[in-house]
Structure formats: structure tokens, C-alpha cells
PDB file of N, CA and C in Angstrom:
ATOM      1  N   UNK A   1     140.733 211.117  51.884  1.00  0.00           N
ATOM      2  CA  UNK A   1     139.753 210.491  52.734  1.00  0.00           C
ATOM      3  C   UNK A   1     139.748 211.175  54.103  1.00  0.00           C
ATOM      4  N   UNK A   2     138.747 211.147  54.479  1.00  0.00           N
ATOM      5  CA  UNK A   2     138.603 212.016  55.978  1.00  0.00           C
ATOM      6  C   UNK A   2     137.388 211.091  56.420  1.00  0.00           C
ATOM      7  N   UNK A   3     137.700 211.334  58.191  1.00  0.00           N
ATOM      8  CA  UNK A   3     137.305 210.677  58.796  1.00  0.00           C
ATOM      9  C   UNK A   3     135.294 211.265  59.177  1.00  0.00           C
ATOM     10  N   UNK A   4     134.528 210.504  59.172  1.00  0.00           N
ATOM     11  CA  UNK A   4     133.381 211.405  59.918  1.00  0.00           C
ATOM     12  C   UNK A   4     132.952 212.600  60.507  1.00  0.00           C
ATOM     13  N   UNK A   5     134.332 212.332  61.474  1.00  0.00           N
ATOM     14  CA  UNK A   5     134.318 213.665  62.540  1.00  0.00           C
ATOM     15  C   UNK A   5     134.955 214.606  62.114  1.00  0.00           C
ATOM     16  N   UNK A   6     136.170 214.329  61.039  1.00  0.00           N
ATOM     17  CA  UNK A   6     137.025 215.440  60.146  1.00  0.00           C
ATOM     18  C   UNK A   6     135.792 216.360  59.172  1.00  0.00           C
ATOM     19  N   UNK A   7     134.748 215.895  59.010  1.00  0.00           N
ATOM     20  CA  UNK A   7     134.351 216.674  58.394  1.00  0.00           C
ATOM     21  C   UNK A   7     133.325 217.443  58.674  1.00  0.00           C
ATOM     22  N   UNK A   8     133.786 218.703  57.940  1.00  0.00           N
ATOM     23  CA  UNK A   8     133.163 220.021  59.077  1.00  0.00           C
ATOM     24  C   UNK A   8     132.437 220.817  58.281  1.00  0.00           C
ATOM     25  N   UNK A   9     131.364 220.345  57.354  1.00  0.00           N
ATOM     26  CA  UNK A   9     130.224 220.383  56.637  1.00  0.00           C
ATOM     27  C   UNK A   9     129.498 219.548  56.183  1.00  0.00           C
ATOM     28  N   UNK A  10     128.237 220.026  55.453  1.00  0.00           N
ATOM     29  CA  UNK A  10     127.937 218.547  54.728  1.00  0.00           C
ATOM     30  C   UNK A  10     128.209 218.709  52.510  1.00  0.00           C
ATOM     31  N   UNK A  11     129.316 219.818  52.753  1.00  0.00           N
ATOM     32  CA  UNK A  11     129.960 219.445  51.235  1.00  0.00           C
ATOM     33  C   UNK A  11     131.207 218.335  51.382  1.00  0.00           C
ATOM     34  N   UNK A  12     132.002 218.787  52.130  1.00  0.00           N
ATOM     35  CA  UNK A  12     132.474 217.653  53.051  1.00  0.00           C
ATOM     36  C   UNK A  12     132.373 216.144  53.214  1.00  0.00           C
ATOM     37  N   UNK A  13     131.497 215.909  54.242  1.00  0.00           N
ATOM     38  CA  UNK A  13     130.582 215.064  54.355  1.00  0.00           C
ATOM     39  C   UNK A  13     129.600 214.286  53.361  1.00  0.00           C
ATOM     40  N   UNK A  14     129.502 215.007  52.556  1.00  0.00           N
ATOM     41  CA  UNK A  14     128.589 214.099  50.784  1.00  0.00           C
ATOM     42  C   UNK A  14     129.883 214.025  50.024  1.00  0.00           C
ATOM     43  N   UNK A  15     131.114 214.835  49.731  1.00  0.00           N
ATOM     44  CA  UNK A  15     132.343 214.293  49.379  1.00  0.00           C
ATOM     45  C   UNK A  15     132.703 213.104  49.576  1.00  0.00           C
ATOM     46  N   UNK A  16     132.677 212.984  50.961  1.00  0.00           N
ATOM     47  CA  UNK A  16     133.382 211.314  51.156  1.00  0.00           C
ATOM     48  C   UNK A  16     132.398 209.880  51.514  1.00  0.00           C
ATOM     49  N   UNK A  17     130.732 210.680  51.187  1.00  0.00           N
ATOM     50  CA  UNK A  17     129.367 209.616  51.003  1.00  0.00           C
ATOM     51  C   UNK A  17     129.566 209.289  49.596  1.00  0.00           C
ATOM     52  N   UNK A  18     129.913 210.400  48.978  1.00  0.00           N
ATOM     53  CA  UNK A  18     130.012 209.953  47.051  1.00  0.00           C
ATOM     54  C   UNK A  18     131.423 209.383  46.736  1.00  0.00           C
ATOM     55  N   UNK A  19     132.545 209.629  47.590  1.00  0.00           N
ATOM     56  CA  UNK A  19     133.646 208.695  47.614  1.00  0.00           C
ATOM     57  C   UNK A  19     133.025 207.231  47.948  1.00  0.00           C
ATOM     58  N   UNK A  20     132.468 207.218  48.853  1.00  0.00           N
ATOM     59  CA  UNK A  20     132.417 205.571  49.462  1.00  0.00           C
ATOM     60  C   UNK A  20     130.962 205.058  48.551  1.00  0.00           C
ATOM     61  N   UNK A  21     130.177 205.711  48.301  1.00  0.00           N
ATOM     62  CA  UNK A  21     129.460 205.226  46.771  1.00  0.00           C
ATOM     63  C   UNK A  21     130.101 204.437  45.753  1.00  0.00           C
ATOM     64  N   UNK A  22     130.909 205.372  44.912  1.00  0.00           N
ATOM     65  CA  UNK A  22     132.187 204.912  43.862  1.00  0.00           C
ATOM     66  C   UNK A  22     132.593 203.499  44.008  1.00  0.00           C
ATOM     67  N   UNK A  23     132.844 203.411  45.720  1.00  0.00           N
ATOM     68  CA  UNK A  23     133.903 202.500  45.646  1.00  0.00           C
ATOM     69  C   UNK A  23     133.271 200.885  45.970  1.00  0.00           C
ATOM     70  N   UNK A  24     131.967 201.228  46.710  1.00  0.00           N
ATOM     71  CA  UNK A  24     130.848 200.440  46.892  1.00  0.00           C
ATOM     72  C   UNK A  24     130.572 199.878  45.321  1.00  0.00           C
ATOM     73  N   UNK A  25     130.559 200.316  44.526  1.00  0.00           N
ATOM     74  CA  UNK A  25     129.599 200.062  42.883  1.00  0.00           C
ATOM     75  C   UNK A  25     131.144 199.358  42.205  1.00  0.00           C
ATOM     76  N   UNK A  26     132.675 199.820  42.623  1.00  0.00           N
ATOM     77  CA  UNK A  26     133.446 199.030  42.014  1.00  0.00           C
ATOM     78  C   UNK A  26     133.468 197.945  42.659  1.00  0.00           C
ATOM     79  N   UNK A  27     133.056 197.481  43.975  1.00  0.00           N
ATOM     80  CA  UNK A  27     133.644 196.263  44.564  1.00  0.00           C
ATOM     81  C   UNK A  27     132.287 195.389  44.326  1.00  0.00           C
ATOM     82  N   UNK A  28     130.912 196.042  43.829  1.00  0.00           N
ATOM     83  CA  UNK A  28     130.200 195.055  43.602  1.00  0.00           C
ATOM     84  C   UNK A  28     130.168 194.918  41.537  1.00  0.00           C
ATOM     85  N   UNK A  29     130.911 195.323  40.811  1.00  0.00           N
ATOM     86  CA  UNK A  29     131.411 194.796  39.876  1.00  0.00           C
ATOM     87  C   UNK A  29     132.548 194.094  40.118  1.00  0.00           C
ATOM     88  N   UNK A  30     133.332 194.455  41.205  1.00  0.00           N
ATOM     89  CA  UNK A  30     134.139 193.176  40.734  1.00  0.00           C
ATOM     90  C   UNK A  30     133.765 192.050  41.292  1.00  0.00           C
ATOM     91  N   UNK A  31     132.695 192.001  42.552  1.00  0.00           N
ATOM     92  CA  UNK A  31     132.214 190.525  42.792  1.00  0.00           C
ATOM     93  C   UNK A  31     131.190 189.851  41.779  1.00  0.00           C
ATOM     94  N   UNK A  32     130.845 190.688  40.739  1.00  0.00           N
ATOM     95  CA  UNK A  32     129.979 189.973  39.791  1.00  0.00           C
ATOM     96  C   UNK A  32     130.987 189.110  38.570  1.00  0.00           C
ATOM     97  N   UNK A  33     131.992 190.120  38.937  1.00  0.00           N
ATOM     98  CA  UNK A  33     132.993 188.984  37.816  1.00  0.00           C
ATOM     99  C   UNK A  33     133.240 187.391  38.430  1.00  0.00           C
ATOM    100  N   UNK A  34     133.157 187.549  39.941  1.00  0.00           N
ATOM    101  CA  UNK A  34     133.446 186.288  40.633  1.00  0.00           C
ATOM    102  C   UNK A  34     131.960 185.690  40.281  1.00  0.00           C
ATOM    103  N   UNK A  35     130.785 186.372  40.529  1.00  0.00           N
ATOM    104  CA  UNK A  35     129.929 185.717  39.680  1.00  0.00           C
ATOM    105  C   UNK A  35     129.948 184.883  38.465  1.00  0.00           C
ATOM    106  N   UNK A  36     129.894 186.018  37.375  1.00  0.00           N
ATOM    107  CA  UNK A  36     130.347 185.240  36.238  1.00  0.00           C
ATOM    108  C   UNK A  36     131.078 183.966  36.671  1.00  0.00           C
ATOM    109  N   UNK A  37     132.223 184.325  36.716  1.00  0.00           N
ATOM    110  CA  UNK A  37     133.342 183.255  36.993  1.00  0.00           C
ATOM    111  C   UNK A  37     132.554 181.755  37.334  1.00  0.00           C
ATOM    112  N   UNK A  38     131.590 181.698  38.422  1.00  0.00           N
ATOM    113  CA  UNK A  38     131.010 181.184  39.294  1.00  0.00           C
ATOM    114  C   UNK A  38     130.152 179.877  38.302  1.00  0.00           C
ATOM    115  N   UNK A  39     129.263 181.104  37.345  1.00  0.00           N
ATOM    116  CA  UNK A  39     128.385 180.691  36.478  1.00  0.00           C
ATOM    117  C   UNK A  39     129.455 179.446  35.538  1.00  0.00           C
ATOM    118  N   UNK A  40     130.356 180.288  35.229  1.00  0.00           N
ATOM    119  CA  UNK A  40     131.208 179.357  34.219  1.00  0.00           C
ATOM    120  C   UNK A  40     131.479 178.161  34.272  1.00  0.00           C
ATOM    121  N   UNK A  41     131.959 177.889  35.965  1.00  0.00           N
ATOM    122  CA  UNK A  41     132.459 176.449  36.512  1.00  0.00           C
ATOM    123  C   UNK A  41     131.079 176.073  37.036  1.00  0.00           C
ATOM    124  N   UNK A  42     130.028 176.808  37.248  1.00  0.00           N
ATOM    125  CA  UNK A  42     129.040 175.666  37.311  1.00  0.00           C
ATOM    126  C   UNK A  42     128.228 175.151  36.302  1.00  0.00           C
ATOM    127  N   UNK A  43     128.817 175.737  35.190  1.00  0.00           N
ATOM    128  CA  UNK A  43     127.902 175.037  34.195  1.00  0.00           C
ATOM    129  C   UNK A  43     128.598 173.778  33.235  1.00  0.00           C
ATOM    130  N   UNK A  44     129.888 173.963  33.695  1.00  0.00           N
ATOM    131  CA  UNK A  44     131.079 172.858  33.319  1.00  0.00           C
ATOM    132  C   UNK A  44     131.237 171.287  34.492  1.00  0.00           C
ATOM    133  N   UNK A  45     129.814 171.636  35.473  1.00  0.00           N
ATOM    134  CA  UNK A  45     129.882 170.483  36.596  1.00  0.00           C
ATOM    135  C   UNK A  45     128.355 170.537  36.668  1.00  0.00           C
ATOM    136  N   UNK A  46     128.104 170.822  35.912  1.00  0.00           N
ATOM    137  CA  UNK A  46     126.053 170.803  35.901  1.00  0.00           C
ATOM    138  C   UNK A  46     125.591 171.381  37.416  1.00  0.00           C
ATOM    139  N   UNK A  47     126.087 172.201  38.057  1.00  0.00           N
ATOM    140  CA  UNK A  47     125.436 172.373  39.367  1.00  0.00           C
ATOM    141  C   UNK A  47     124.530 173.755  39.015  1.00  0.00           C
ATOM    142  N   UNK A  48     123.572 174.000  39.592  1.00  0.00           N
ATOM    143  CA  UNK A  48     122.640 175.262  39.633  1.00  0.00           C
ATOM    144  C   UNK A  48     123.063 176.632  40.046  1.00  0.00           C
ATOM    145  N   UNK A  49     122.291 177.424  39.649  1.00  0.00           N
ATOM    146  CA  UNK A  49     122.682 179.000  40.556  1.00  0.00           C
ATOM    147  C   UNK A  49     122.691 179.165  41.586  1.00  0.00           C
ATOM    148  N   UNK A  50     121.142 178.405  42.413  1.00  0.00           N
ATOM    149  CA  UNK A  50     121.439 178.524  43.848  1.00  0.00           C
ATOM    150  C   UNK A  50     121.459 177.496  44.605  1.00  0.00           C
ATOM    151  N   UNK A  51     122.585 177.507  45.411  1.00  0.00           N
ATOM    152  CA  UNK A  51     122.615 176.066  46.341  1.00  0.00           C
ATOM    153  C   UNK A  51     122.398 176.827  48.105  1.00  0.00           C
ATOM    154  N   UNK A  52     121.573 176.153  48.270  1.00  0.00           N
ATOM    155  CA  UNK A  52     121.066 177.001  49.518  1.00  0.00           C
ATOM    156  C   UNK A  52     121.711 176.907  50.287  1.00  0.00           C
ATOM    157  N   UNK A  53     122.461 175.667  51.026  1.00  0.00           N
ATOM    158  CA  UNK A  53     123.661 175.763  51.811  1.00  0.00           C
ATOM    159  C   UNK A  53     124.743 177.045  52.070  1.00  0.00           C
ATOM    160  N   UNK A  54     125.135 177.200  50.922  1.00  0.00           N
ATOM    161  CA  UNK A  54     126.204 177.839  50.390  1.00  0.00           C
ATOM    162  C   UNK A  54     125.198 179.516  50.957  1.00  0.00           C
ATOM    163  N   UNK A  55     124.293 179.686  50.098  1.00  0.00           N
ATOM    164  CA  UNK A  55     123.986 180.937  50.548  1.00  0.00           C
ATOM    165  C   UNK A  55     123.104 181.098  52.207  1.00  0.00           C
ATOM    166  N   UNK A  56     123.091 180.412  53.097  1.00  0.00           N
ATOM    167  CA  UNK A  56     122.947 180.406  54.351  1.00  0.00           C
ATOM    168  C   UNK A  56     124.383 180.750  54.919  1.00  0.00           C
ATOM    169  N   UNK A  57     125.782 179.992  54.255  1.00  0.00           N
ATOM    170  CA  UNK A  57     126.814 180.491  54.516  1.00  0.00           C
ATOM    171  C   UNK A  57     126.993 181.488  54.399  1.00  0.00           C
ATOM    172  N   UNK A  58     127.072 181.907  53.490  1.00  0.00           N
ATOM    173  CA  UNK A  58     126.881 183.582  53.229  1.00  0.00           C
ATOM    174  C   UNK A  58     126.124 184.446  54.109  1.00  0.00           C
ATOM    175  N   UNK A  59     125.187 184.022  54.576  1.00  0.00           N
ATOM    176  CA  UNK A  59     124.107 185.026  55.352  1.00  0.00           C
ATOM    177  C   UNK A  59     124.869 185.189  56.636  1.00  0.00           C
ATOM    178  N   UNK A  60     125.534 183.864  57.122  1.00  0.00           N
ATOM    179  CA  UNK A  60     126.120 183.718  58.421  1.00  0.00           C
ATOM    180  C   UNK A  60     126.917 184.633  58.643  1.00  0.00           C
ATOM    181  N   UNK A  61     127.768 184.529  57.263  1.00  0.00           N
ATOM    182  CA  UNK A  61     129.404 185.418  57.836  1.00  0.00           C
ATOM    183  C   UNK A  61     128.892 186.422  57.482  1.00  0.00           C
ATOM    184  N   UNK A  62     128.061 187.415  56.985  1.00  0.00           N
ATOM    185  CA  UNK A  62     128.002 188.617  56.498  1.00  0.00           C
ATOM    186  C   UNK A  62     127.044 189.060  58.051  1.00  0.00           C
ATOM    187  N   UNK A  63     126.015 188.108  58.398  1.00  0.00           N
ATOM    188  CA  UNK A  63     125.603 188.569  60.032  1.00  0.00           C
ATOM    189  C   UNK A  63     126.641 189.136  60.510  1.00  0.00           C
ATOM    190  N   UNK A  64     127.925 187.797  60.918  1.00  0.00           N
ATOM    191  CA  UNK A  64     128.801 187.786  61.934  1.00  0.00           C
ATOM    192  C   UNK A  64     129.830 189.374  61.737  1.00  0.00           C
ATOM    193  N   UNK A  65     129.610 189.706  60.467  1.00  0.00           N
ATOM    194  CA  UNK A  65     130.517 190.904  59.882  1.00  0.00           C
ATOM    195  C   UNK A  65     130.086 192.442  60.228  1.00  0.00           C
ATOM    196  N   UNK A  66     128.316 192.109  59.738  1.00  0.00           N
ATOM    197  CA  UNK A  66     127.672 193.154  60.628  1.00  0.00           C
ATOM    198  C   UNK A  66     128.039 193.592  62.182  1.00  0.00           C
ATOM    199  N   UNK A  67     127.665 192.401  63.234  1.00  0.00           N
ATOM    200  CA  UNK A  67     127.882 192.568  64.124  1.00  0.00           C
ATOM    201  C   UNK A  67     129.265 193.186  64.785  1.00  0.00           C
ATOM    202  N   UNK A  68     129.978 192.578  63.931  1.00  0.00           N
ATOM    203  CA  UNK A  68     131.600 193.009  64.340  1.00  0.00           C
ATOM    204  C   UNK A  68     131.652 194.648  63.904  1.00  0.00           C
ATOM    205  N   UNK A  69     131.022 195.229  63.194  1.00  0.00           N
ATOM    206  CA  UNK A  69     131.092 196.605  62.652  1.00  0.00           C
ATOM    207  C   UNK A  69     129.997 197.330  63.432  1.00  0.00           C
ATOM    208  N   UNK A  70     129.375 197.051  64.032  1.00  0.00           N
ATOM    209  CA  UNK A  70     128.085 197.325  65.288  1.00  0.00           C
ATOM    210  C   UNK A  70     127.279 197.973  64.023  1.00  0.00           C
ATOM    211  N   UNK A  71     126.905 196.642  62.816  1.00  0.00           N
ATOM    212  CA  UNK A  71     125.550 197.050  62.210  1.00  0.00           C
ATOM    213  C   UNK A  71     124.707 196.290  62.739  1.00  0.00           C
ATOM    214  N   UNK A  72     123.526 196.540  62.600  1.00  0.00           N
ATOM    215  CA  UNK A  72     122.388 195.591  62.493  1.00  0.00           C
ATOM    216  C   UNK A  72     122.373 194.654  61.512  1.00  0.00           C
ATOM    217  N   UNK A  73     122.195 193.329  62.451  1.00  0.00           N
ATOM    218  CA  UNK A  73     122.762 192.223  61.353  1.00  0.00           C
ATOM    219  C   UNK A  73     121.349 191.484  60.755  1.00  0.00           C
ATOM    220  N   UNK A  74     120.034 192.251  60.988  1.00  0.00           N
ATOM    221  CA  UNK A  74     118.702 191.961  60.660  1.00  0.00           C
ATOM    222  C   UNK A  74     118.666 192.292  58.985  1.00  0.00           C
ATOM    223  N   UNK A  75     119.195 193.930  59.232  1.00  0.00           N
ATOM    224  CA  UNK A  75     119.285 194.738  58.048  1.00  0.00           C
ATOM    225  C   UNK A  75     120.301 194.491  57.272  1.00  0.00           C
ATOM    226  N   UNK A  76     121.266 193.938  57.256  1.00  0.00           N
ATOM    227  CA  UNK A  76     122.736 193.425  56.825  1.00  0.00           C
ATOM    228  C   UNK A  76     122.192 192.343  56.047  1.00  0.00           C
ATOM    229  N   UNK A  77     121.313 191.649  56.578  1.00  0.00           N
ATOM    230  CA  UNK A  77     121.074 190.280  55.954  1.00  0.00           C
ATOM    231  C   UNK A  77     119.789 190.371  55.119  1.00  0.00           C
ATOM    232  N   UNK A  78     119.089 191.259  55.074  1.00  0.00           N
ATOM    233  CA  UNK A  78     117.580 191.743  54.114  1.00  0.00           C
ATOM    234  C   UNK A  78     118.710 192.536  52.808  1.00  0.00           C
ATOM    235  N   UNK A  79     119.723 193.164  52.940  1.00  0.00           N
ATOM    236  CA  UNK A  79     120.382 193.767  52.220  1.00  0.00           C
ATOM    237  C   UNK A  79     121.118 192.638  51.102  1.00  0.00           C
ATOM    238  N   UNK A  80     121.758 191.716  51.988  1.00  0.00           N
ATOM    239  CA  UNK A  80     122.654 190.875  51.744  1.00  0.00           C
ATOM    240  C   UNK A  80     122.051 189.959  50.805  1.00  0.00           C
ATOM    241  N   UNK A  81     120.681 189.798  50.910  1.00  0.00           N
ATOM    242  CA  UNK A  81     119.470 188.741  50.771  1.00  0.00           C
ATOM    243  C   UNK A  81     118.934 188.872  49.092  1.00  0.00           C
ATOM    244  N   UNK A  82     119.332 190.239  49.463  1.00  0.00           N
ATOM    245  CA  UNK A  82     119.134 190.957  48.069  1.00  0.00           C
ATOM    246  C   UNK A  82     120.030 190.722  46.795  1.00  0.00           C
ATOM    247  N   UNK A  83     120.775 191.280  47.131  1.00  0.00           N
ATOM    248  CA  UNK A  83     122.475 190.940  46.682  1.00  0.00           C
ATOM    249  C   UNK A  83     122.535 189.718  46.055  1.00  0.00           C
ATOM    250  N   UNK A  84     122.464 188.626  46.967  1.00  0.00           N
ATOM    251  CA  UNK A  84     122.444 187.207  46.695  1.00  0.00           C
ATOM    252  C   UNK A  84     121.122 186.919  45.440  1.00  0.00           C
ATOM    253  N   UNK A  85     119.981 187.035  45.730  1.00  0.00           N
ATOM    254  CA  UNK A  85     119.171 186.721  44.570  1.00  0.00           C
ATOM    255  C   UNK A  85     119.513 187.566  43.399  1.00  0.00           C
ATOM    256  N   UNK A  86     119.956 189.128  43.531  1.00  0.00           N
ATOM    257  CA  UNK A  86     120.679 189.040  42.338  1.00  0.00           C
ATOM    258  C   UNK A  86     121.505 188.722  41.599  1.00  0.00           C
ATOM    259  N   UNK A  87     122.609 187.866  42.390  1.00  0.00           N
ATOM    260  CA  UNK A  87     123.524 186.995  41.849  1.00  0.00           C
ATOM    261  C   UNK A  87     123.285 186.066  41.440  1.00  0.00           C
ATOM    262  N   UNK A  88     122.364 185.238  41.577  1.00  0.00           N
ATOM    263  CA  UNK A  88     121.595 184.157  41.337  1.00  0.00           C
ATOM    264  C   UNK A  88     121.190 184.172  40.192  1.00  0.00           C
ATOM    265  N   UNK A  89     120.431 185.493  39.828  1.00  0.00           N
ATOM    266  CA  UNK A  89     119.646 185.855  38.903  1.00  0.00           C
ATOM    267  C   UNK A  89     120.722 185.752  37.554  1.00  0.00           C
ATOM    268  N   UNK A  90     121.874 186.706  38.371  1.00  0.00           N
ATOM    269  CA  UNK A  90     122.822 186.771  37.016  1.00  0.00           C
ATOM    270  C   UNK A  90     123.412 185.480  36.436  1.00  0.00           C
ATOM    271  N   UNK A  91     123.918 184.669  37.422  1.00  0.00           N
ATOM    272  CA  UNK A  91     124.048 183.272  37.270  1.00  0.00           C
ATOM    273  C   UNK A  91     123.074 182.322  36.309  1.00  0.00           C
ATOM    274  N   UNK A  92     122.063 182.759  36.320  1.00  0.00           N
ATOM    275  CA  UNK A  92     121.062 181.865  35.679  1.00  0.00           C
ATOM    276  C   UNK A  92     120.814 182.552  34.400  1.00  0.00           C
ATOM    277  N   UNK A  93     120.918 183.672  34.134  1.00  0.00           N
ATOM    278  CA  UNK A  93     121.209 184.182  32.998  1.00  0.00           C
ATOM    279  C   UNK A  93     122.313 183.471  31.993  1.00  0.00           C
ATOM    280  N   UNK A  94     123.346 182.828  32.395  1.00  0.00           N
ATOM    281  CA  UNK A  94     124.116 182.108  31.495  1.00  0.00           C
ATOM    282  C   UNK A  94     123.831 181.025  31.894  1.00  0.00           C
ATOM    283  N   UNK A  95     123.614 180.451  32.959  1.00  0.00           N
ATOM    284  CA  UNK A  95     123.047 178.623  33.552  1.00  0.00           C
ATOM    285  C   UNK A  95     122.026 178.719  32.674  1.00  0.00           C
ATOM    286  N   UNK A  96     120.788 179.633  32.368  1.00  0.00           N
ATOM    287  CA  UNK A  96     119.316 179.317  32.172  1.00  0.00           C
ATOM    288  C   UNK A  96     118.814 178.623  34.152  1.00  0.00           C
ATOM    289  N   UNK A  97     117.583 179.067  34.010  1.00  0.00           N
ATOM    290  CA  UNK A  97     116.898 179.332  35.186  1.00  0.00           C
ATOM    291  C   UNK A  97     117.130 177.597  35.938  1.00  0.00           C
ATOM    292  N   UNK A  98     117.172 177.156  37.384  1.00  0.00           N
ATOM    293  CA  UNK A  98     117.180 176.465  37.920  1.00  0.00           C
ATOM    294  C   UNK A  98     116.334 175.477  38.109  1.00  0.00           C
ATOM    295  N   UNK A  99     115.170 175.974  37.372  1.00  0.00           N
ATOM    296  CA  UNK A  99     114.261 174.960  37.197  1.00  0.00           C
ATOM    297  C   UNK A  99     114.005 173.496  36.225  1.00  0.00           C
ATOM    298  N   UNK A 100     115.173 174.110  35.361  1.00  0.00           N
ATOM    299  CA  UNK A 100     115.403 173.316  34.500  1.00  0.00           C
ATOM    300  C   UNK A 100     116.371 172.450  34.507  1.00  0.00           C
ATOM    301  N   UNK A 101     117.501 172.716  35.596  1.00  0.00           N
ATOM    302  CA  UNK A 101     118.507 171.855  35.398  1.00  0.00           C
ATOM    303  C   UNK A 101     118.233 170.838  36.865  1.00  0.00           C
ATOM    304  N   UNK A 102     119.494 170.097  37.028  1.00  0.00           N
ATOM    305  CA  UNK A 102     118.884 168.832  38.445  1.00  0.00           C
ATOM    306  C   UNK A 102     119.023 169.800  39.655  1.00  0.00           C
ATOM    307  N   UNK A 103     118.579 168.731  40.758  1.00  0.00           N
ATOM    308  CA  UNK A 103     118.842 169.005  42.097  1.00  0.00           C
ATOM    309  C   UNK A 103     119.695 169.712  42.321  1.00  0.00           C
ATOM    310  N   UNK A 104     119.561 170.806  43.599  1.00  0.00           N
ATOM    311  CA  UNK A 104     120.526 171.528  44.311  1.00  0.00           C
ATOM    312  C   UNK A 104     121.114 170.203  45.156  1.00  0.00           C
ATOM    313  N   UNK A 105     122.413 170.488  44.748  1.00  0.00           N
ATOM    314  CA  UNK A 105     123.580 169.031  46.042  1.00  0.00           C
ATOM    315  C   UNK A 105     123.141 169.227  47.475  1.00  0.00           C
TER     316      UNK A 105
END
């Protein structure tokens, strides 16, 4: 791993963009397993894919995370926004869609 400034090309430099790719695509498989996971216990307590609370929480701390990393926490959260309805999506893939089951709590 090398730092930004360590690197003193752009073979270099796309080396450690396609390193941090890799590692980006493993950490969002392994949060889909927490997905899954997610789906499992909510379908063993009848609750839905999306509970909006919960994903406003989410929006919050992933802002507050941006900011702390001096991203833009506009774009952090259109990104994030994303993310989330696809989790949702996957969720409801084993729930079946939200329309069908009761109220979000």
C-alpha cells in the first residue's frame, strides 16, 4: 500500500485505485451478508425491509462520517441513498416486497 503522494505515476497510482476497488466490492459483500442476515430476523418478527427511521439513521452517521473525512456529505448521502435502496431491494427479495406485509414500526 502506498500513500497518494508515494506514488510517482499513474501505473502506480491505478495500482492502489484497483487495490482500494477490490477491497471496496469485499466490504460491500460482506455487508450484504449482514443484509441477508437482516432479512432473516425480520422475517421471523414480521417487520419489513424498510423502516425509515432506521435508514435516516443511517444517512446521519454516514453524513457525520463524510464530514469527518472532508467528503461532501451531499454526495456521501445520494451515494449512500443508493446503497440503502439496494439493500432494501435485496431484503425484499426474501421478505417479498413491502407492500404486502404490515406497517413500518
Amino acid at each position: 500500500m502506498k500513500l497518494p503522494a508515494d506514488c510517482r505515476d499513474m501505473t502506480e497510482l491505478r495500482a492502489e485505485i484497483d487495490r482500494l476497488d477490490a477491497e471496496l466490492v469485499r466490504l460491500l459483500a460482506e455487508r450484504a451478508a449482514y443484509i441477508d442476515r437482516a432479512a432473516q430476523i425480520k422475517a421471523g418478527v414480521d417487520l419489513p425491509a424498510r423502516i425509515t427511521p432506521r435508514v435516516e439513521e443511517v444517512v446521519t452517521n454516514v453524513r457525520r462520517h463524510a464530514m469527518t473525512h472532508g467528503l461532501p456529505p451531499d454526495l456521501v448521502e445520494k451515494l449512500w441513498r443508493r446503497l440503502i435502496d439496494w439493500s432494501i431491494a435485496r431484503e425484499e427479495s426474501h421478505l417479498g416486497p413491502d407492500s404486502l406485509r404490515k406497517d413500518t414500526p
